[in-house]
PDB file of N, CA and C in Angstrom:
ATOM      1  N   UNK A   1      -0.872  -4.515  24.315  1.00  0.00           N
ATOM      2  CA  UNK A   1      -1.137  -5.768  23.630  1.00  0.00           C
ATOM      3  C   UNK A   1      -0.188  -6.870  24.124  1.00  0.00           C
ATOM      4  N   UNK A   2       0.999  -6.601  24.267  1.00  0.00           N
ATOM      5  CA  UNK A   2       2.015  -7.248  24.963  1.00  0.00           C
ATOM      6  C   UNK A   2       1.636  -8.059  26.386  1.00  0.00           C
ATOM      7  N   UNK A   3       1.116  -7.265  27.165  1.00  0.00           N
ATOM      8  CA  UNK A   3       0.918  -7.572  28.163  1.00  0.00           C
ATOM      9  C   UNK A   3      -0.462  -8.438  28.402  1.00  0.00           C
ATOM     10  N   UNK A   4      -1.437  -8.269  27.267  1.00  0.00           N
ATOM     11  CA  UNK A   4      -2.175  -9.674  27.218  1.00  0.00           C
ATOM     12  C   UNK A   4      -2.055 -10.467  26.208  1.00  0.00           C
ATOM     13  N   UNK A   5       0.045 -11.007  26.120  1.00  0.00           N
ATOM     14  CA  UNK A   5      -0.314 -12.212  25.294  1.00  0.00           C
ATOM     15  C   UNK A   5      -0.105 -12.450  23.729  1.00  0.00           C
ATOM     16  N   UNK A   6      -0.323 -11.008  23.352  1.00  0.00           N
ATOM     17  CA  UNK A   6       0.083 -11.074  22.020  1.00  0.00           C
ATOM     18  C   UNK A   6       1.107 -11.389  21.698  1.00  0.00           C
ATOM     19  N   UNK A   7       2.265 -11.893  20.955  1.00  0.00           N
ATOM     20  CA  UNK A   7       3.629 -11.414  20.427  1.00  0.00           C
ATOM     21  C   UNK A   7       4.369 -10.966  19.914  1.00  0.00           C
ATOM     22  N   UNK A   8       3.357 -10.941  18.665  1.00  0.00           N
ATOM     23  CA  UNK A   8       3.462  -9.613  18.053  1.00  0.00           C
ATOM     24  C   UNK A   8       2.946  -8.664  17.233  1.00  0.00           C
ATOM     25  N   UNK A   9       2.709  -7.753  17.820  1.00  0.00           N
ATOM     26  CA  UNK A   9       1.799  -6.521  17.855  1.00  0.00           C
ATOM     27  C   UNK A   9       2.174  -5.912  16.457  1.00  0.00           C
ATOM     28  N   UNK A  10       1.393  -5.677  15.648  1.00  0.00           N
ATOM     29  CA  UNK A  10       1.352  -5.092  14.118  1.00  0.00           C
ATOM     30  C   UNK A  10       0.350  -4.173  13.908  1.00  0.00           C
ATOM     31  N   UNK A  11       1.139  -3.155  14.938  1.00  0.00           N
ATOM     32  CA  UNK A  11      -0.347  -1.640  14.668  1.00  0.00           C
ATOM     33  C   UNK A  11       0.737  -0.690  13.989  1.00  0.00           C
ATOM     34  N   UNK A  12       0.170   0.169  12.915  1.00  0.00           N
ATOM     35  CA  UNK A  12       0.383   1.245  12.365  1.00  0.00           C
ATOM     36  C   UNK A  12       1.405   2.548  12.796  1.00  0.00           C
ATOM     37  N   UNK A  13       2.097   3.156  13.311  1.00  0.00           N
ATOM     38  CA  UNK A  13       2.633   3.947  14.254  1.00  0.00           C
ATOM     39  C   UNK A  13       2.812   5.211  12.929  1.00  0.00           C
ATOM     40  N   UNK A  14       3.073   6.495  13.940  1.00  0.00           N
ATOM     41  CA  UNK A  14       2.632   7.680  12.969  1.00  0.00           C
ATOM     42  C   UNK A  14       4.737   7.725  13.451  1.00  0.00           C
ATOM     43  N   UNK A  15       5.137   8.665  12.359  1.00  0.00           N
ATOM     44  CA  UNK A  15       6.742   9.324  12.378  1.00  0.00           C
ATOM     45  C   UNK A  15       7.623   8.162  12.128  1.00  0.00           C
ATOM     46  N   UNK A  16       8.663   8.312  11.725  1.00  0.00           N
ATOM     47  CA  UNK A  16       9.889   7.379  11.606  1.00  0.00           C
ATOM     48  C   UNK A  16      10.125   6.578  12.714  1.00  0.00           C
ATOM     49  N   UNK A  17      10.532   5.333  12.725  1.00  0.00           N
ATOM     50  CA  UNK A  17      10.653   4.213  13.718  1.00  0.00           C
ATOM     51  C   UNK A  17      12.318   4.481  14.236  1.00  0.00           C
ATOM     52  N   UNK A  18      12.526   4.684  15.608  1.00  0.00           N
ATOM     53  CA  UNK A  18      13.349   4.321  16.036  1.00  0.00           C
ATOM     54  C   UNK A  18      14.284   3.107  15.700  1.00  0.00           C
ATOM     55  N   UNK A  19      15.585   2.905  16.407  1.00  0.00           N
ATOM     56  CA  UNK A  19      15.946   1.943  16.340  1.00  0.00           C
ATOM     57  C   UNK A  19      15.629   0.457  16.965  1.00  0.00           C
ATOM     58  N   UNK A  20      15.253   0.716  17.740  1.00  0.00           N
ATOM     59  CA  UNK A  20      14.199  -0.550  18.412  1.00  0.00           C
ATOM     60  C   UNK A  20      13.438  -1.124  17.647  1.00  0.00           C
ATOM     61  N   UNK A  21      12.478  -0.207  17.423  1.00  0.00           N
ATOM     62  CA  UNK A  21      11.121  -0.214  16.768  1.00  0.00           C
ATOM     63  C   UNK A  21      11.722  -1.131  15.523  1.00  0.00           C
ATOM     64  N   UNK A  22      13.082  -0.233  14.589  1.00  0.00           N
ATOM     65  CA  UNK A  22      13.213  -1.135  13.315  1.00  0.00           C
ATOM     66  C   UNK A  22      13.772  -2.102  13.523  1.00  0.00           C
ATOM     67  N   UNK A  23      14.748  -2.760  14.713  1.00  0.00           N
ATOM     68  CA  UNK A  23      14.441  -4.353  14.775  1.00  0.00           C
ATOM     69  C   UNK A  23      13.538  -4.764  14.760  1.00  0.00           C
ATOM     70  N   UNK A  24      12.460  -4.440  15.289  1.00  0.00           N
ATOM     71  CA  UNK A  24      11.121  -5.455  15.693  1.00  0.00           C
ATOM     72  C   UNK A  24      10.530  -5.590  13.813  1.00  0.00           C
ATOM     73  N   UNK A  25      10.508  -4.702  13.215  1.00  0.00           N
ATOM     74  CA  UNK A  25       9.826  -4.717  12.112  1.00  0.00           C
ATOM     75  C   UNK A  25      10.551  -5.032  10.987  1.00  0.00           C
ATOM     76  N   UNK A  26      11.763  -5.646  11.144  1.00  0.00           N
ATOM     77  CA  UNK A  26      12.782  -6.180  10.236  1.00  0.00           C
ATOM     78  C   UNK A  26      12.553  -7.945  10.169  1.00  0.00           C
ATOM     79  N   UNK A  27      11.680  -8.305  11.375  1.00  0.00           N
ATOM     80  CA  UNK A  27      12.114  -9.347  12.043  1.00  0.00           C
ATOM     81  C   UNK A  27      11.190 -10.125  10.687  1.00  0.00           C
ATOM     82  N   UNK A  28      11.223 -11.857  10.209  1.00  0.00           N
ATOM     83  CA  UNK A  28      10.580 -12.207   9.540  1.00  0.00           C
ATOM     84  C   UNK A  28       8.984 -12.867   9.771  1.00  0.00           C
ATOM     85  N   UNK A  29       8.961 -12.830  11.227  1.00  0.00           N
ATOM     86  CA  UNK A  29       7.004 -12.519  11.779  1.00  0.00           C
ATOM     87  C   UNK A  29       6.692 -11.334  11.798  1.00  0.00           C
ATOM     88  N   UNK A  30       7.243 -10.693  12.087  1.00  0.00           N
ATOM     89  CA  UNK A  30       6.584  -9.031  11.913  1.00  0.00           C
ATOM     90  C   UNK A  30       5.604  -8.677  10.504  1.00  0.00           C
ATOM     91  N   UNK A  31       6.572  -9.109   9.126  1.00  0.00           N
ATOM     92  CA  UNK A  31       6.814  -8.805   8.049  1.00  0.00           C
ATOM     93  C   UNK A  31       5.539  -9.700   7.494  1.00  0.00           C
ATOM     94  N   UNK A  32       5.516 -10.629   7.997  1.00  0.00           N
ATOM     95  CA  UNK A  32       4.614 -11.825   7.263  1.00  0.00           C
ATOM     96  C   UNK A  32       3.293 -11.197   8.121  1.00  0.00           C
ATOM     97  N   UNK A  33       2.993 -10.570   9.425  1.00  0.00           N
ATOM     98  CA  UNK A  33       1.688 -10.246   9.705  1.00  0.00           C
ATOM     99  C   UNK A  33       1.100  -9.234   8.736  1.00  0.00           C
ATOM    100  N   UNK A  34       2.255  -8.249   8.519  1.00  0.00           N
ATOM    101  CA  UNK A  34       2.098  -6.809   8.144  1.00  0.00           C
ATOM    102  C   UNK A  34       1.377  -7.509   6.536  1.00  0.00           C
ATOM    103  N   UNK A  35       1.857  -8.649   6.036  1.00  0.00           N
ATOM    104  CA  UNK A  35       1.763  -8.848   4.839  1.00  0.00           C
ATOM    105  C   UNK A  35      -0.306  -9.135   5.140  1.00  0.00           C
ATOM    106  N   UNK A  36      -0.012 -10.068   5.929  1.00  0.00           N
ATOM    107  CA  UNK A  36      -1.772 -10.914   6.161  1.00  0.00           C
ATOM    108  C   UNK A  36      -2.682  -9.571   6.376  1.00  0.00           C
ATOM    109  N   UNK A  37      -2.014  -8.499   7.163  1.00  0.00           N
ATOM    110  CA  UNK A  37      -2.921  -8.069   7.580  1.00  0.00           C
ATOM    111  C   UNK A  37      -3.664  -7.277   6.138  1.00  0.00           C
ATOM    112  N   UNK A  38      -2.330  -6.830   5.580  1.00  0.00           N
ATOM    113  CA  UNK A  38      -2.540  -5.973   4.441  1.00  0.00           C
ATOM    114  C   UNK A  38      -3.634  -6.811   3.122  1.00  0.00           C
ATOM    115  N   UNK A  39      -3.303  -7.697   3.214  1.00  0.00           N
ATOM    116  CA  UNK A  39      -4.379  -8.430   2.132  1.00  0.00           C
ATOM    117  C   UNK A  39      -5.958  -8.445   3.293  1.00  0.00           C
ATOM    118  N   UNK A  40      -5.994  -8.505   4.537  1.00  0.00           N
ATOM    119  CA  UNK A  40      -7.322  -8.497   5.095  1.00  0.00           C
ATOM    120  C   UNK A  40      -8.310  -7.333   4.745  1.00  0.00           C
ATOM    121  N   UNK A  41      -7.542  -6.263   5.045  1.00  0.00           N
ATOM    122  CA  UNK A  41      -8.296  -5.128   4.784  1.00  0.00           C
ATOM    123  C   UNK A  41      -8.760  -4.571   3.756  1.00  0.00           C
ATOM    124  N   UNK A  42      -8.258  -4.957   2.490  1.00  0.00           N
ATOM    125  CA  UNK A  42      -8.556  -5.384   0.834  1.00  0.00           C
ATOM    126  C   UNK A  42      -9.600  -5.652   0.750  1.00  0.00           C
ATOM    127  N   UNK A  43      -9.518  -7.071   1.080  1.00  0.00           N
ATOM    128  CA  UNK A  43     -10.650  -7.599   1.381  1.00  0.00           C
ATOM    129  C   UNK A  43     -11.724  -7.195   1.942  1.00  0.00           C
ATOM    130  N   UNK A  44     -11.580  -6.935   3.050  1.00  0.00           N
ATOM    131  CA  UNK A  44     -12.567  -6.102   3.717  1.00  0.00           C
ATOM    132  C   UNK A  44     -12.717  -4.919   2.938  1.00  0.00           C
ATOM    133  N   UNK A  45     -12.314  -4.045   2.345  1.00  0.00           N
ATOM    134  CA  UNK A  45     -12.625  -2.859   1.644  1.00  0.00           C
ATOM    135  C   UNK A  45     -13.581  -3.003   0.393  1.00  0.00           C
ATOM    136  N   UNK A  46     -13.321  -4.123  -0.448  1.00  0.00           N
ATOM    137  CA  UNK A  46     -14.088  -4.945  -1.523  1.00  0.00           C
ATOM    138  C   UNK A  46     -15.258  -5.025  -1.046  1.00  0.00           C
ATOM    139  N   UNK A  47     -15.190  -6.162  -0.174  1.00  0.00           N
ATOM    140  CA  UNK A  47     -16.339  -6.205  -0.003  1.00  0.00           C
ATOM    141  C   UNK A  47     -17.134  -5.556   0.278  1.00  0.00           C
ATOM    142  N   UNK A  48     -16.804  -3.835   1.190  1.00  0.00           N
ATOM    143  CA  UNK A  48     -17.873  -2.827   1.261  1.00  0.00           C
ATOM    144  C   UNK A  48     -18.099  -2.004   0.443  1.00  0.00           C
ATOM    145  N   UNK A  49     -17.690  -1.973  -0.255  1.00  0.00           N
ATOM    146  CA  UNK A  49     -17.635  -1.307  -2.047  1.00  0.00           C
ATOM    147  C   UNK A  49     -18.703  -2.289  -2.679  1.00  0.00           C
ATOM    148  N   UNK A  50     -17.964  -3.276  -2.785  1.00  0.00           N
ATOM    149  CA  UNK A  50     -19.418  -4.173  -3.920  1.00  0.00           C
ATOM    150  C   UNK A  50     -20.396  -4.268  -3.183  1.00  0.00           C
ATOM    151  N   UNK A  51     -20.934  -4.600  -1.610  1.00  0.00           N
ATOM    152  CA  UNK A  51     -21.978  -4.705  -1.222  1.00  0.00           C
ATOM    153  C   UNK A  51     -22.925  -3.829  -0.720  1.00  0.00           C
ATOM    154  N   UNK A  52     -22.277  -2.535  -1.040  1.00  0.00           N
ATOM    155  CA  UNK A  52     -22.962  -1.168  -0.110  1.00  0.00           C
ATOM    156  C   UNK A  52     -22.615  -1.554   1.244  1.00  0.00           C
ATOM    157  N   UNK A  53     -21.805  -2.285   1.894  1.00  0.00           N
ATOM    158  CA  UNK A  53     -21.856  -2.114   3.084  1.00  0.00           C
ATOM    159  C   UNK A  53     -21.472  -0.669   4.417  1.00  0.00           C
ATOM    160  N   UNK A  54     -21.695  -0.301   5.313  1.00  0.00           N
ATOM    161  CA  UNK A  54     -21.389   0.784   5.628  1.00  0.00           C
ATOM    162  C   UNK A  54     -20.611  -0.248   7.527  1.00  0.00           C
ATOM    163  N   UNK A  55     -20.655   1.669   8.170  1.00  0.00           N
ATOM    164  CA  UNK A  55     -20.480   1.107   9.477  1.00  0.00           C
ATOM    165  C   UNK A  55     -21.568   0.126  10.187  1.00  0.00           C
ATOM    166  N   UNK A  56     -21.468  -0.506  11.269  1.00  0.00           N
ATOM    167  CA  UNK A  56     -22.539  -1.363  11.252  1.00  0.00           C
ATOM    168  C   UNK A  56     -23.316  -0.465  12.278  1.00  0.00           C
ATOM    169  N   UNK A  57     -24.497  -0.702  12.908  1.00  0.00           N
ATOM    170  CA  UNK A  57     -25.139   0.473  13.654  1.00  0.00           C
ATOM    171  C   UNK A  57     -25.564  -0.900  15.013  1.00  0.00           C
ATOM    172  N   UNK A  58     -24.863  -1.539  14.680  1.00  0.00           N
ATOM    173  CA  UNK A  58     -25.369  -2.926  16.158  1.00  0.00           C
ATOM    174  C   UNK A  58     -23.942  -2.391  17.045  1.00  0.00           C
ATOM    175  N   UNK A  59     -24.077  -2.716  18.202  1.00  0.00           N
ATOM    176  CA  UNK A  59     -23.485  -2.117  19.547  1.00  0.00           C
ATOM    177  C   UNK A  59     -22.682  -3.416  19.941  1.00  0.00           C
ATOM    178  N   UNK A  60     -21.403  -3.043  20.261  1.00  0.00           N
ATOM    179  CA  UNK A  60     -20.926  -3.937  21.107  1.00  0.00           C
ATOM    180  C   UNK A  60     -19.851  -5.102  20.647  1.00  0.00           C
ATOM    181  N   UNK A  61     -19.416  -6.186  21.027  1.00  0.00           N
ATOM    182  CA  UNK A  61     -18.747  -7.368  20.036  1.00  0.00           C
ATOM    183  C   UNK A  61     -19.788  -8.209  19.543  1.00  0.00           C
ATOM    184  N   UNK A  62     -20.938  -8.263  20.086  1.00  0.00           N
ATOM    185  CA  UNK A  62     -21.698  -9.402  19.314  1.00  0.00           C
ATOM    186  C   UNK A  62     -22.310  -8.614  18.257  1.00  0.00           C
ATOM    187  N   UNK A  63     -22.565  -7.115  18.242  1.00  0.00           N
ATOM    188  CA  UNK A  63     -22.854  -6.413  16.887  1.00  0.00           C
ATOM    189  C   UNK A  63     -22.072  -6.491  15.720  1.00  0.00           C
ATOM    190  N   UNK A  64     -20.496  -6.588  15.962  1.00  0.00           N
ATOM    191  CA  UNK A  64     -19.441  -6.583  15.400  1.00  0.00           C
ATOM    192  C   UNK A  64     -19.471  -7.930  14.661  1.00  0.00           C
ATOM    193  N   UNK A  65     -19.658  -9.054  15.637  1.00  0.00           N
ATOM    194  CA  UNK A  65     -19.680 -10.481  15.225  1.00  0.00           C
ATOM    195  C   UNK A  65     -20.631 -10.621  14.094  1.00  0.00           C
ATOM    196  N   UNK A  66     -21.871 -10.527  14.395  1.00  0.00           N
ATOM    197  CA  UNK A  66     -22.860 -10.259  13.587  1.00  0.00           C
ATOM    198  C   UNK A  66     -22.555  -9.579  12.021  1.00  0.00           C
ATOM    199  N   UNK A  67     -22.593  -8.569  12.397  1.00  0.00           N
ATOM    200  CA  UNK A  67     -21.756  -7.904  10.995  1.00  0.00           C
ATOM    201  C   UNK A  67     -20.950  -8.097  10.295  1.00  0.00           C
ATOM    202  N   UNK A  68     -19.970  -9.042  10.811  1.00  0.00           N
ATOM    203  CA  UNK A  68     -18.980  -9.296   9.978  1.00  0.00           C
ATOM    204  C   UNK A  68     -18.786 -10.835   9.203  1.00  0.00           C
ATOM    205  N   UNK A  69     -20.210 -11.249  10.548  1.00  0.00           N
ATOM    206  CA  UNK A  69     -20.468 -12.841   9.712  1.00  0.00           C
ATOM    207  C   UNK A  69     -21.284 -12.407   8.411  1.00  0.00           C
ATOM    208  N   UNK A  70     -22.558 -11.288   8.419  1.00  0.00           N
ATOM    209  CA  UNK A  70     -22.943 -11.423   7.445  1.00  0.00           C
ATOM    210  C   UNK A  70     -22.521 -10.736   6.016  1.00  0.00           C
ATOM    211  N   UNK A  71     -21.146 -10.148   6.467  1.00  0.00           N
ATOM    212  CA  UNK A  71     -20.466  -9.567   5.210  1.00  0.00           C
ATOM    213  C   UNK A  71     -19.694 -11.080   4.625  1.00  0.00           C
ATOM    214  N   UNK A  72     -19.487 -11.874   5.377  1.00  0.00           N
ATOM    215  CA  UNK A  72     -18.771 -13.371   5.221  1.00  0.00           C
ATOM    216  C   UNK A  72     -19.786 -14.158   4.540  1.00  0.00           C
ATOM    217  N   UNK A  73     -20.667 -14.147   4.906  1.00  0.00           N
ATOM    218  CA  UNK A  73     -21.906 -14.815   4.017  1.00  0.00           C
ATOM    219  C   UNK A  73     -22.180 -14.476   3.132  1.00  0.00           C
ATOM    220  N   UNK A  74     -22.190 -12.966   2.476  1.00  0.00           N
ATOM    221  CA  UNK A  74     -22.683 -12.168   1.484  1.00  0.00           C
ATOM    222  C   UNK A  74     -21.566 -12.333   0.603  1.00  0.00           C
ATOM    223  N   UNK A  75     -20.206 -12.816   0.879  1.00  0.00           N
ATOM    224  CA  UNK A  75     -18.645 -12.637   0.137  1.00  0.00           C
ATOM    225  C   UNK A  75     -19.356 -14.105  -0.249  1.00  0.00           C
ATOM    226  N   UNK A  76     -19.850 -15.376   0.356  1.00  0.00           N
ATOM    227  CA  UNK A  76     -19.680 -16.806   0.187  1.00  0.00           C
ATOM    228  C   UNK A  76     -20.503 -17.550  -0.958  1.00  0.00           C
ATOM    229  N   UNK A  77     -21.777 -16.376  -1.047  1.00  0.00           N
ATOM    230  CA  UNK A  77     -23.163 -16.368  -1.561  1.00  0.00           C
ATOM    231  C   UNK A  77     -22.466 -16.122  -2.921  1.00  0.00           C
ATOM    232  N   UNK A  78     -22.001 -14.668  -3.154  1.00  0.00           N
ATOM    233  CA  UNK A  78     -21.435 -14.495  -4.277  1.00  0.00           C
ATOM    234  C   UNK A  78     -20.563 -15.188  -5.241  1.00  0.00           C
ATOM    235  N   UNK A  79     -19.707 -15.900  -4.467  1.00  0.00           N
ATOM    236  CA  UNK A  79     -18.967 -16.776  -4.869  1.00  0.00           C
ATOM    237  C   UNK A  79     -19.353 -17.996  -5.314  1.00  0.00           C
ATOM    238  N   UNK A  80     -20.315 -18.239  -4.377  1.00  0.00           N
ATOM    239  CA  UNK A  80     -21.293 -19.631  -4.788  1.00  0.00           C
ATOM    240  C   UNK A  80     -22.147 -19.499  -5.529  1.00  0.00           C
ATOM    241  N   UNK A  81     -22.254 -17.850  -6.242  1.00  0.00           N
ATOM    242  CA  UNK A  81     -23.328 -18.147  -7.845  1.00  0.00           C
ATOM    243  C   UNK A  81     -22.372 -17.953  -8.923  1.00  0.00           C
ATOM    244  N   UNK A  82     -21.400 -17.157  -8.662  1.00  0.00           N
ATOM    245  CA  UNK A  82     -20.149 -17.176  -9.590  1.00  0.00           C
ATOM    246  C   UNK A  82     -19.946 -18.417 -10.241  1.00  0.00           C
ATOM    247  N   UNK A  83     -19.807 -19.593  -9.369  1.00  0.00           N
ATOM    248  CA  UNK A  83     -19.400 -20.796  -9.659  1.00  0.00           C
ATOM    249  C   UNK A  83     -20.190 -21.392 -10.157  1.00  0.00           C
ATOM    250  N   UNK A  84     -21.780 -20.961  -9.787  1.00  0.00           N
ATOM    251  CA  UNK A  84     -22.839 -22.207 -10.038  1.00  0.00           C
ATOM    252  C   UNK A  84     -23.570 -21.467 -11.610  1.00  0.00           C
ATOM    253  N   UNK A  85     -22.916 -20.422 -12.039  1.00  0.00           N
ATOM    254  CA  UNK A  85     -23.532 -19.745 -13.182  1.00  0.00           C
ATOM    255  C   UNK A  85     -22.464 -20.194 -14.628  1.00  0.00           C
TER     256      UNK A  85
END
């Protein structure tokens, strides 16, 4: 990830973190991704719970795109009768 660009990389790692490792994850961007990311997937989990959503069965990144716009639409819809009820 490093090497295209990212800066900083906030993937999961299995066993106790070295000492390296726990600078990097002490640092106060590290901490604030780990935070975003952790409320994303919430989110994302909600929403496939309330909507029946499953894996998507479309191929590829534009399947992905697809799918995830219309879980975004289906989150926007809801919200917009919430409000309008």
């Amino acid at each position: 990830m490093h090497a295209l660009g990212v800066p900083t990389v906030v993937i999961p790692r299995k066993g106790p973190p070295g000492p390296a490792r726990q600078a990097v994850e002490h640092r106060p961007s590290f901490r604030a991704l780990v935070k975003w990311r952790t409320g994303c997937e919430g989110r994302i989990a909600h929403l496939k719970r309330r909507s029946g959503r499953d894996r998507t069965l479309l191929d590829g990144l534009a399947g992905a795109r697809t799918w995830c716009g219309h879980g975004v639409f289906t989150h926007n819809l809801t919200k917009i009768s919430g409000l309008a009820a």
